[in-house]
C-alpha atoms as a PDB file:
ATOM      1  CA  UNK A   1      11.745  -8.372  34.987  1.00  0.00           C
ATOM      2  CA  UNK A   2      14.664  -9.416  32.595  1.00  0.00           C
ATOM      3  CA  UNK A   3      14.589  -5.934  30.921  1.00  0.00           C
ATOM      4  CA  UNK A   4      14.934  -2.468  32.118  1.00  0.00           C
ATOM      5  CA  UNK A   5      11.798  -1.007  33.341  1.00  0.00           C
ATOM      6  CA  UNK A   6      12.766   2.623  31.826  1.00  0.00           C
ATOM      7  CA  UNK A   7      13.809   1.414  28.387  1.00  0.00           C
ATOM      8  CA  UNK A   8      10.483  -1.003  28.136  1.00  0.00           C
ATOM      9  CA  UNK A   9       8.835   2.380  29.192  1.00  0.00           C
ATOM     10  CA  UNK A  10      10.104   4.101  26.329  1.00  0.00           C
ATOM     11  CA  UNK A  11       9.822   1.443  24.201  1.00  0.00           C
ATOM     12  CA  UNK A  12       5.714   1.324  25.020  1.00  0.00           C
ATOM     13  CA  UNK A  13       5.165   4.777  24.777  1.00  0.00           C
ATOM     14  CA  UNK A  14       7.425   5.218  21.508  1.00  0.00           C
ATOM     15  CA  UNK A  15       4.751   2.349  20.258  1.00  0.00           C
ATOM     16  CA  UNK A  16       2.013   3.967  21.076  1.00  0.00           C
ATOM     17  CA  UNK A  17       3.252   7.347  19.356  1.00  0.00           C
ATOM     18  CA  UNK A  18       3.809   5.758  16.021  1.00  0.00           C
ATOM     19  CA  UNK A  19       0.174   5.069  16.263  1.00  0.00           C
ATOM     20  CA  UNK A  20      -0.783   8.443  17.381  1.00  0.00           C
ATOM     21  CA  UNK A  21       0.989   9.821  14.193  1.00  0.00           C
ATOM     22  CA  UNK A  22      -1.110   6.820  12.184  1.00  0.00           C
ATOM     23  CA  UNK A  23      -4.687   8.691  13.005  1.00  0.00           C
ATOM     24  CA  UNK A  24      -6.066   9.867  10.097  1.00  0.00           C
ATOM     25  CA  UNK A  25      -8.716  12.929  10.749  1.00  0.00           C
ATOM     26  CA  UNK A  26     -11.705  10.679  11.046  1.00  0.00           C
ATOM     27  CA  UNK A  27     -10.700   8.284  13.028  1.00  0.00           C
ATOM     28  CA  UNK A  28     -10.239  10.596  16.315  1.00  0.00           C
ATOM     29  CA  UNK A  29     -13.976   9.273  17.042  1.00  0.00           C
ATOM     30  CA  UNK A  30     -13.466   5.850  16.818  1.00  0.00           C
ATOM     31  CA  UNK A  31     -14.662   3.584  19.915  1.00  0.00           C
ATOM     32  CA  UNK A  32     -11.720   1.969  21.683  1.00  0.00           C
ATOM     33  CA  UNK A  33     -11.763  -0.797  23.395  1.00  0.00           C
ATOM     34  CA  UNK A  34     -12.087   1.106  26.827  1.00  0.00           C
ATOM     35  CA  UNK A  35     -15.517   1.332  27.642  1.00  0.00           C
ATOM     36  CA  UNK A  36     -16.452   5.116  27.266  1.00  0.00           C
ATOM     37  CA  UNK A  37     -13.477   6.133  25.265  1.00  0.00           C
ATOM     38  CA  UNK A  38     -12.724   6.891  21.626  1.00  0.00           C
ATOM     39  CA  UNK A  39      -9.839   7.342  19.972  1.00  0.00           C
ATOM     40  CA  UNK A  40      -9.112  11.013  21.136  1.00  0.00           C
ATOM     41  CA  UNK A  41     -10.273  10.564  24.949  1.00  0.00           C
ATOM     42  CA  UNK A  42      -7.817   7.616  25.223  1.00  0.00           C
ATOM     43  CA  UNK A  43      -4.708   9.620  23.472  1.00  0.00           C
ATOM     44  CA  UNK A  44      -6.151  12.144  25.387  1.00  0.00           C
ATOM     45  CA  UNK A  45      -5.321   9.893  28.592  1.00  0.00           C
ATOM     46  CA  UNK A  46      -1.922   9.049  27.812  1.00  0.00           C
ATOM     47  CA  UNK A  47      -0.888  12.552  27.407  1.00  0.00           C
ATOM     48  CA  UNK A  48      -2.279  13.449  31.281  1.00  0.00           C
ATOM     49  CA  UNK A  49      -0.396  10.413  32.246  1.00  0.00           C
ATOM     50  CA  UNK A  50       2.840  12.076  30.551  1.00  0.00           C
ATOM     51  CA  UNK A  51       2.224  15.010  32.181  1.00  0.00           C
ATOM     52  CA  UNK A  52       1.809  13.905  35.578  1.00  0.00           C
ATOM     53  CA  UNK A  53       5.039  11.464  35.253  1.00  0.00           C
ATOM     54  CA  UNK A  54       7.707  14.678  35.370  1.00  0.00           C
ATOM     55  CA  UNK A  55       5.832  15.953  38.309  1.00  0.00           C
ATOM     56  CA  UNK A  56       5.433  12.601  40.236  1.00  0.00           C
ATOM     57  CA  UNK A  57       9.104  11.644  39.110  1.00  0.00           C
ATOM     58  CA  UNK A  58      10.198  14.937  40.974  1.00  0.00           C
ATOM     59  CA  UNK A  59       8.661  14.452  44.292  1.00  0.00           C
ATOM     60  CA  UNK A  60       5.524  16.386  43.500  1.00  0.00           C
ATOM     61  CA  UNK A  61       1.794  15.348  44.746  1.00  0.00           C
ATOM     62  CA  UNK A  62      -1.537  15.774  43.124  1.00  0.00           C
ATOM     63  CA  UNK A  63      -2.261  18.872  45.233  1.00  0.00           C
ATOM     64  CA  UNK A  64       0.558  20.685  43.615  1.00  0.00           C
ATOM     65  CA  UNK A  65      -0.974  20.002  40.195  1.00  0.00           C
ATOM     66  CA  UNK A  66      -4.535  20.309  41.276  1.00  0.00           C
ATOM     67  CA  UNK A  67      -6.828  20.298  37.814  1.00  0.00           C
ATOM     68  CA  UNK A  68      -4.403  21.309  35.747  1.00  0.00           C
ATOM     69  CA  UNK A  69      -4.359  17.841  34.000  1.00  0.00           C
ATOM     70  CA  UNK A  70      -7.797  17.614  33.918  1.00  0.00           C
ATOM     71  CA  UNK A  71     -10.080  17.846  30.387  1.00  0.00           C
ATOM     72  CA  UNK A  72      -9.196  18.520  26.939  1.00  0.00           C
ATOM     73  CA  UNK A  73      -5.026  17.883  27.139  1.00  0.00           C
ATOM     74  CA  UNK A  74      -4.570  17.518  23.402  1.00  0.00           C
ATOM     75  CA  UNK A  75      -6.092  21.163  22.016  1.00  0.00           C
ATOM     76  CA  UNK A  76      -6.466  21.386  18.073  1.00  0.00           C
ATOM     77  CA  UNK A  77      -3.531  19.680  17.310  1.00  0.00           C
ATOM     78  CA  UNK A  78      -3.463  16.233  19.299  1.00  0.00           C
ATOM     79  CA  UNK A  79      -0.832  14.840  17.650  1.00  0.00           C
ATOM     80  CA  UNK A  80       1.906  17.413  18.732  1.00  0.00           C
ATOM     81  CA  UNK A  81       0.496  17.242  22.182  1.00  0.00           C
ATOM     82  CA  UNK A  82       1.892  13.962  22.550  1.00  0.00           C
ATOM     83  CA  UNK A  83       4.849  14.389  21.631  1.00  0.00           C
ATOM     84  CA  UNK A  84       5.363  17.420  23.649  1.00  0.00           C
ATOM     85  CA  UNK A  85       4.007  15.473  26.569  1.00  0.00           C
ATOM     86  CA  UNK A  86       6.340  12.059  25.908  1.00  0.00           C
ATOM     87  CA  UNK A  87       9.617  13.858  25.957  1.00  0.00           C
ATOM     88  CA  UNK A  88       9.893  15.046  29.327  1.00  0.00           C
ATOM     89  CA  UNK A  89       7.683  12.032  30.439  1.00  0.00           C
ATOM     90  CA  UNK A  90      10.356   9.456  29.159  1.00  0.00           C
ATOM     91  CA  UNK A  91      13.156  11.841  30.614  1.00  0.00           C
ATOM     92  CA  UNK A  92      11.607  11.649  34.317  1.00  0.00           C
ATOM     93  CA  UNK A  93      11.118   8.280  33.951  1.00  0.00           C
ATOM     94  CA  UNK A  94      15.279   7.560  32.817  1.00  0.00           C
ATOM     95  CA  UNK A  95      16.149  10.281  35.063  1.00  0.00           C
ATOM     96  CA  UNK A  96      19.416   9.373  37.515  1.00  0.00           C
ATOM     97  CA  UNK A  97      17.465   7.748  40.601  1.00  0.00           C
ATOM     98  CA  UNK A  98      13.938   8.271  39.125  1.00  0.00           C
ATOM     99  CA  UNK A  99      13.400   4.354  40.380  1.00  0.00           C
ATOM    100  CA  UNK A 100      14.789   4.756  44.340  1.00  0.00           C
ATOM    101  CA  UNK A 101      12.393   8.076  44.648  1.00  0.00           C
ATOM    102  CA  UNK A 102       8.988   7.813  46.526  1.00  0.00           C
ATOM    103  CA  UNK A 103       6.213   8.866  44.233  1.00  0.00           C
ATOM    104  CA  UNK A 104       2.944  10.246  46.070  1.00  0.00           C
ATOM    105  CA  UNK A 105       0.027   9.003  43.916  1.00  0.00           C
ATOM    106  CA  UNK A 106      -3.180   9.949  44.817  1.00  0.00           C
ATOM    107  CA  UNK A 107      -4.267   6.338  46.823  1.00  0.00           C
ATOM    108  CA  UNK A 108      -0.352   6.362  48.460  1.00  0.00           C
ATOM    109  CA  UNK A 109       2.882   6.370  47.988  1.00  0.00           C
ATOM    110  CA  UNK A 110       4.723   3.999  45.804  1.00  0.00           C
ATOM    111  CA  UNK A 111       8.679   3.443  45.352  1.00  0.00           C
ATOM    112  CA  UNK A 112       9.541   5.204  41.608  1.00  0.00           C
ATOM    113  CA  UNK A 113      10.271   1.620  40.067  1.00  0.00           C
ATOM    114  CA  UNK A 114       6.497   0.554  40.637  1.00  0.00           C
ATOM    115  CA  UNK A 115       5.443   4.120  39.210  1.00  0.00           C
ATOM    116  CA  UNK A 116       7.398   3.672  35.674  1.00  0.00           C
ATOM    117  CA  UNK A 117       6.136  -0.043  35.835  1.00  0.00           C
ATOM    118  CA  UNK A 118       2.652   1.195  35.969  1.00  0.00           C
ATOM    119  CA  UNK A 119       3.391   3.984  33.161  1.00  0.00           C
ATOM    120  CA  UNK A 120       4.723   1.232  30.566  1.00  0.00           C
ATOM    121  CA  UNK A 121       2.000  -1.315  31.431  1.00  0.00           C
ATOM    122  CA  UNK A 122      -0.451   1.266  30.397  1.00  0.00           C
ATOM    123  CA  UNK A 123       1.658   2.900  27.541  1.00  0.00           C
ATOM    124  CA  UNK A 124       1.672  -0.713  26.381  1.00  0.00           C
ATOM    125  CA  UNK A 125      -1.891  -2.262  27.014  1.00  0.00           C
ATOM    126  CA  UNK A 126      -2.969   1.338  25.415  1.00  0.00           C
ATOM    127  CA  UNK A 127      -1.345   0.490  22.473  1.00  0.00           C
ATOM    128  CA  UNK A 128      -3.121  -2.340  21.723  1.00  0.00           C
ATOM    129  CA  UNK A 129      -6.373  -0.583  22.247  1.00  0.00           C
ATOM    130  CA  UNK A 130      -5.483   2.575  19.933  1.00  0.00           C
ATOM    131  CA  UNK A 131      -3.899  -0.164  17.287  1.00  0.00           C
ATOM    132  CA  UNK A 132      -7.590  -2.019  17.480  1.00  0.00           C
ATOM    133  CA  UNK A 133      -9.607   0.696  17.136  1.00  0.00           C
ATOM    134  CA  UNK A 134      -7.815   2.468  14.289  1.00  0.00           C
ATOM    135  CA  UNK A 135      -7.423  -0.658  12.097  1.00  0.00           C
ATOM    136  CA  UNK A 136      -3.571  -1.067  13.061  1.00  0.00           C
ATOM    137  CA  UNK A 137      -1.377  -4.036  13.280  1.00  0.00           C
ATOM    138  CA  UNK A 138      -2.057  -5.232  16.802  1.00  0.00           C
ATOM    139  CA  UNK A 139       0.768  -7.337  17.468  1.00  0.00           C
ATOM    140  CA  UNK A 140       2.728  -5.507  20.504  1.00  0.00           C
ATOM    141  CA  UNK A 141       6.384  -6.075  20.868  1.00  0.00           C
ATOM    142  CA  UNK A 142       6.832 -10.031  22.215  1.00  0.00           C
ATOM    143  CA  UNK A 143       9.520  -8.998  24.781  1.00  0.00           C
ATOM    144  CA  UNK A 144       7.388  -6.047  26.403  1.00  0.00           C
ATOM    145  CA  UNK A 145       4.723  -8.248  26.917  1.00  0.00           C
ATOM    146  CA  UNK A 146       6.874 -11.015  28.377  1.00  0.00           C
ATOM    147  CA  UNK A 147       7.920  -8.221  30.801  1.00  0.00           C
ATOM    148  CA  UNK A 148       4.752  -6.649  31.457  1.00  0.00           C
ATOM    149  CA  UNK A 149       2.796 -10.307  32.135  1.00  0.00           C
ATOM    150  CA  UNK A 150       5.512 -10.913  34.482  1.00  0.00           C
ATOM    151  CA  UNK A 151       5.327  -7.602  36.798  1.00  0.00           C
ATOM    152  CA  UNK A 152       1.061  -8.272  36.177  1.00  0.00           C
ATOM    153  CA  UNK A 153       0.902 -11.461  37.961  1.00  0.00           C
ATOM    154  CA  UNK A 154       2.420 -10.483  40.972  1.00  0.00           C
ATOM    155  CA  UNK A 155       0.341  -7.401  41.181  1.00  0.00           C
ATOM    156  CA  UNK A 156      -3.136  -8.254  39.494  1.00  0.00           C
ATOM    157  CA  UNK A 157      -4.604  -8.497  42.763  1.00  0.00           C
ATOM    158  CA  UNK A 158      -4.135  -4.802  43.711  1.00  0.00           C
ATOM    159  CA  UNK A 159      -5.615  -3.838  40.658  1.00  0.00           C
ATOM    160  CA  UNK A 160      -8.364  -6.143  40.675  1.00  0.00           C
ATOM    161  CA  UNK A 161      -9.294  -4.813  44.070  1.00  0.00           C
ATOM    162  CA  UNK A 162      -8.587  -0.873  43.008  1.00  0.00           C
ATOM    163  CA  UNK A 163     -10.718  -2.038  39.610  1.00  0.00           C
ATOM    164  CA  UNK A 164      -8.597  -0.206  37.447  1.00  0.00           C
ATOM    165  CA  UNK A 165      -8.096  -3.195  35.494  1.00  0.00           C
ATOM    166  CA  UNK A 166     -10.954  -4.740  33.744  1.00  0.00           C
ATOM    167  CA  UNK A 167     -12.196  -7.793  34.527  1.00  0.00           C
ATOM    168  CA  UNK A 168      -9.997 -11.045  33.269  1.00  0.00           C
ATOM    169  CA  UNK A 169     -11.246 -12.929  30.812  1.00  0.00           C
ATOM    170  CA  UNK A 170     -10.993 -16.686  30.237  1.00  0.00           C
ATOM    171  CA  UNK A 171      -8.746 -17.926  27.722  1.00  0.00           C
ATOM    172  CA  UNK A 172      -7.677 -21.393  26.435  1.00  0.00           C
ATOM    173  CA  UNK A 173      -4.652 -23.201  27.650  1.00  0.00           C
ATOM    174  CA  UNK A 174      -2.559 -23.240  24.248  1.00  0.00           C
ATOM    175  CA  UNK A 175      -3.543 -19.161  24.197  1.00  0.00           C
ATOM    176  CA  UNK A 176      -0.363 -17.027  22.909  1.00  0.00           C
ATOM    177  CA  UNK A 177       1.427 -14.516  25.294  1.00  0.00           C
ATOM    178  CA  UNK A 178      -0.069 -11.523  23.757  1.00  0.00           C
ATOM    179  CA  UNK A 179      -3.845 -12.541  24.187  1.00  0.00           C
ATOM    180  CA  UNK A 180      -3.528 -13.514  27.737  1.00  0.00           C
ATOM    181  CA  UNK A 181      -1.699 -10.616  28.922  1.00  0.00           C
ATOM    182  CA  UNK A 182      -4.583  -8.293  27.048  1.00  0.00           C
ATOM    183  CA  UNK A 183      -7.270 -10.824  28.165  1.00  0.00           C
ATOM    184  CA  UNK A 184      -5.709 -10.328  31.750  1.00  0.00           C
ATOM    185  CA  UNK A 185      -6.665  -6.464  31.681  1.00  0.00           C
ATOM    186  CA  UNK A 186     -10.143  -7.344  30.346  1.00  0.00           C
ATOM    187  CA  UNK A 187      -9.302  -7.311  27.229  1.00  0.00           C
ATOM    188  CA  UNK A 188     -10.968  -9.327  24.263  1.00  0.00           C
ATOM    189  CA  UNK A 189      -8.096  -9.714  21.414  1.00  0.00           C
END
């Protein structure tokens, strides 16, 4: 990956929170492109995976949480749970040897690099999905999807067999960067 893996991470979810602030009031119910979410269930999302990133980042496990992630994260003011939840997130995630740590995610443990990696692919393929379903410019930053497409190839096949990616869809050979990457994660752009 020719960038930093924390700073694209920031860079994603700093994306993705200029959107957050875009929602106007009646577009919280807005279908997203994830099957089953709208607009708030998918910020919604993000925010648990902010949450869970300090406590991962620190050596902690799922047990130690237990459900206190779970269900409405974002209260009656969504907006300013994100951004409470992105600040310590992106902190963890820059935090001196936050990469070299093991990280015990529920399915195993992973080396902190691969964690953060995960966290900005889906700060950044989220971003895309709140920009399409609130009538946003969807273009996503060229040189975090360069860096994302490259980390996906190698690892599409674990998430193709987990199925937390959706399925890939077929694109054209003269097909941008951008629209294979989303079409990658199942994505129609």
């Amino acid at each position: 990956m020719t960038i930093d893996i924390p700073e694209a991470y920031q860079r994603a979810l700093d994306d993705f929170g200029a959107l957050v602030h875009r929602i106007g009031p009646e577009q919280w119910e807005n279908p997203t492109p994830c099957v089953d979410w709208d607009v708030r269930a998918l910020v919604n999302h993000v925010v648990g995976e902010n949450l869970w990133a300090p406590v991962l980042l620190a050596g902690g496990t799922s047990a130690d949480v237990g459900d206190a992630f779970e269900g409405d994260l974002l209260g009656d003011d969504p907006i300013k749970a994100f951004d409470t939840s992105a600040v310590p997130a992106i902190q963890a995630a820059t935090g001196v040897r936050a990469l070299d740590r093991l990280v015990h995610l529920p399915f195993g443990d992973v080396p902190g690099r691969e964690y953060v990696t995960e966290l900005f692919a889906d700060a950044l393929i989220h971003t895309w999905d709140l920009a399409r379903a609130i009538g946003a410019d969807e273009r996503l930053d060229p040189e975090l999807v360069e860096a994302c497409a490259a980390w996906f190839s190698d690892a599409e096949p674990g998430y193709r067999q987990a199925a937390t990616a959706g399925g890939q869809r077929e694109t054209p050979p003269d097909t941008d960067a951008q629209t294979r990457l989303l079409a990658s994660w199942g994505r129609r752009a």
